[in-house]
Protein backbone atom coordinates (compact mmCIF):
# COMPACT_ATOMS: atom_id res chain seq x y z
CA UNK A 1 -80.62 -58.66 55.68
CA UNK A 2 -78.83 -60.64 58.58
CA UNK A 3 -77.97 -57.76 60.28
CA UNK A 4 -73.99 -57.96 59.12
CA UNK A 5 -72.13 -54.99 58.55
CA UNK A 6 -71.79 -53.44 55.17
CA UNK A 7 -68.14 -53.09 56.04
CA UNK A 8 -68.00 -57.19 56.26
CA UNK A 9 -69.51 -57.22 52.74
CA UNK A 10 -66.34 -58.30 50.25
CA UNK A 11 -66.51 -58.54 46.10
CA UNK A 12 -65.01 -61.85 46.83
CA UNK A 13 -63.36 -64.28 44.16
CA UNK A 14 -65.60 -63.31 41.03
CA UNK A 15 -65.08 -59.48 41.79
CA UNK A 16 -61.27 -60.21 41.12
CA UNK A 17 -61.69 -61.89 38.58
CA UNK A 18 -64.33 -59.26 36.82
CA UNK A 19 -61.69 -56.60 37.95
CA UNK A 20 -58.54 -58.81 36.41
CA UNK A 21 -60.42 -59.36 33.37
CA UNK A 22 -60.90 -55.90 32.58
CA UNK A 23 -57.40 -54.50 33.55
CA UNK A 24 -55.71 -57.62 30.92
CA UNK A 25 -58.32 -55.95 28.23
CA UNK A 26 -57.12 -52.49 29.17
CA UNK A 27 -53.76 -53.77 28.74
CA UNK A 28 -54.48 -55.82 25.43
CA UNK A 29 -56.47 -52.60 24.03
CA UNK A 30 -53.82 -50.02 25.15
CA UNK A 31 -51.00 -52.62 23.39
CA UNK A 32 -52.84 -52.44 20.02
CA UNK A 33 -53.48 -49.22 20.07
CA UNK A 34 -49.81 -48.16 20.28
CA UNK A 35 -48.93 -50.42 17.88
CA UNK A 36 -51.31 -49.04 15.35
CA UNK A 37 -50.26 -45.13 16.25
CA UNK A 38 -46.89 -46.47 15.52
CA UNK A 39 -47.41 -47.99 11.86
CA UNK A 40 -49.60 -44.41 11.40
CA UNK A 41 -47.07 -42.42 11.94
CA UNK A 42 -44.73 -44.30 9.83
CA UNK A 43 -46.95 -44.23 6.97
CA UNK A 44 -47.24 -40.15 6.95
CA UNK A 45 -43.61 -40.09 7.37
CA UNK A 46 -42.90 -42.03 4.61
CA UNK A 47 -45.66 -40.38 2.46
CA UNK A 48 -44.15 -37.50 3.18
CA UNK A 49 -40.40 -38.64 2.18
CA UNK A 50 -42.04 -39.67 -0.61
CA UNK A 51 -43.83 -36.12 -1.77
CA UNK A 52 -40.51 -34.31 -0.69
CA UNK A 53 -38.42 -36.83 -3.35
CA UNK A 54 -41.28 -36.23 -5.98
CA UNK A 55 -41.17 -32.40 -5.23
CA UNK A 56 -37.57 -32.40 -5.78
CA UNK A 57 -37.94 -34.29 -8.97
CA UNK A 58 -40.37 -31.63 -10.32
CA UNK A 59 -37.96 -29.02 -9.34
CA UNK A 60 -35.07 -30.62 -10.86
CA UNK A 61 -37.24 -31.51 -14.31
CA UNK A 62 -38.48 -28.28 -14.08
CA UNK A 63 -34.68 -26.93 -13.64
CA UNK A 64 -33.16 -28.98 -16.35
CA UNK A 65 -35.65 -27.48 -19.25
CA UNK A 66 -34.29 -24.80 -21.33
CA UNK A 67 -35.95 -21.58 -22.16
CA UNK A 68 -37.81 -22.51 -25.22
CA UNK A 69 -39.80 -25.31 -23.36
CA UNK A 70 -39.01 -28.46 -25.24
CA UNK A 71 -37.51 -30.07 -21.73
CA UNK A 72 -33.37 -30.12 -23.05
CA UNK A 73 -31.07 -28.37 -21.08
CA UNK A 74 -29.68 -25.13 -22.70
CA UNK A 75 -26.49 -26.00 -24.95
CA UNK A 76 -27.63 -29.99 -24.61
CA UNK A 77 -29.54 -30.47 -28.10
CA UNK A 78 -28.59 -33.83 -29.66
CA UNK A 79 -27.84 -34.78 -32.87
CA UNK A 80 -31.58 -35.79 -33.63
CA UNK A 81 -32.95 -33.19 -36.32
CA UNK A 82 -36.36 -32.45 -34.98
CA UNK A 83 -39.34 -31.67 -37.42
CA UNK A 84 -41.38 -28.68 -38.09
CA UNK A 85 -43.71 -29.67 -35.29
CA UNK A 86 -40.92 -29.52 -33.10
CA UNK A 87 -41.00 -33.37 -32.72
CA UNK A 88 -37.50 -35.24 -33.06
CA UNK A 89 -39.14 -39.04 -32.71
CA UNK A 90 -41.69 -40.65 -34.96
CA UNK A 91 -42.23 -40.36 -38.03
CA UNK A 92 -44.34 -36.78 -39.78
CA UNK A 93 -47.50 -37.18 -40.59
CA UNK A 94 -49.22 -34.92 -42.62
């Protein structure tokens, strides 16, 4: 070339701007990314708040049945006669 130096030899203005523009998109990318891990991981915590209070339910339905199976606690029957079919609502059919 001219004979200059490669030393001498700068990026000059557009090589700080190239190099700003990709350290604000590093930034912006890194930002959303966080933000996104964030609402993530307070989905699965909530979805799993949520299976705990549903596997609690289970237990305590599965608690509160009585030993024949039709879902009253032991001791708890109502006054509702039930019918052969072992159905207290509704009317027989045949």
């Amino acid at each position: 070339m001219n004979g200059a130096p490669s030393s001498m030899v700068s990026p000059g203005l557009w090589g700080f701007f190239a190099f700003f523009l990709l350290g604000l998109a590093l930034y912006l990318l890194m930002r959303n990314m966080n933000a996104r891990m964030r609402r993530m991981s307070y989905r699965s915590e909530e979805l799993a708040r949520e299976a705990e209070r549903e596997l609690a339910a289970e237990k305590a339905r599965k608690a509160g049945r009585s030993k024949d199976g039709r879902g009253t606690p032991e001791g708890a029957h109502g006054d509702t006669p039930e019918r052969a079919d072992g159905d207290a609502n509704g009317p027989a059919s045949g």
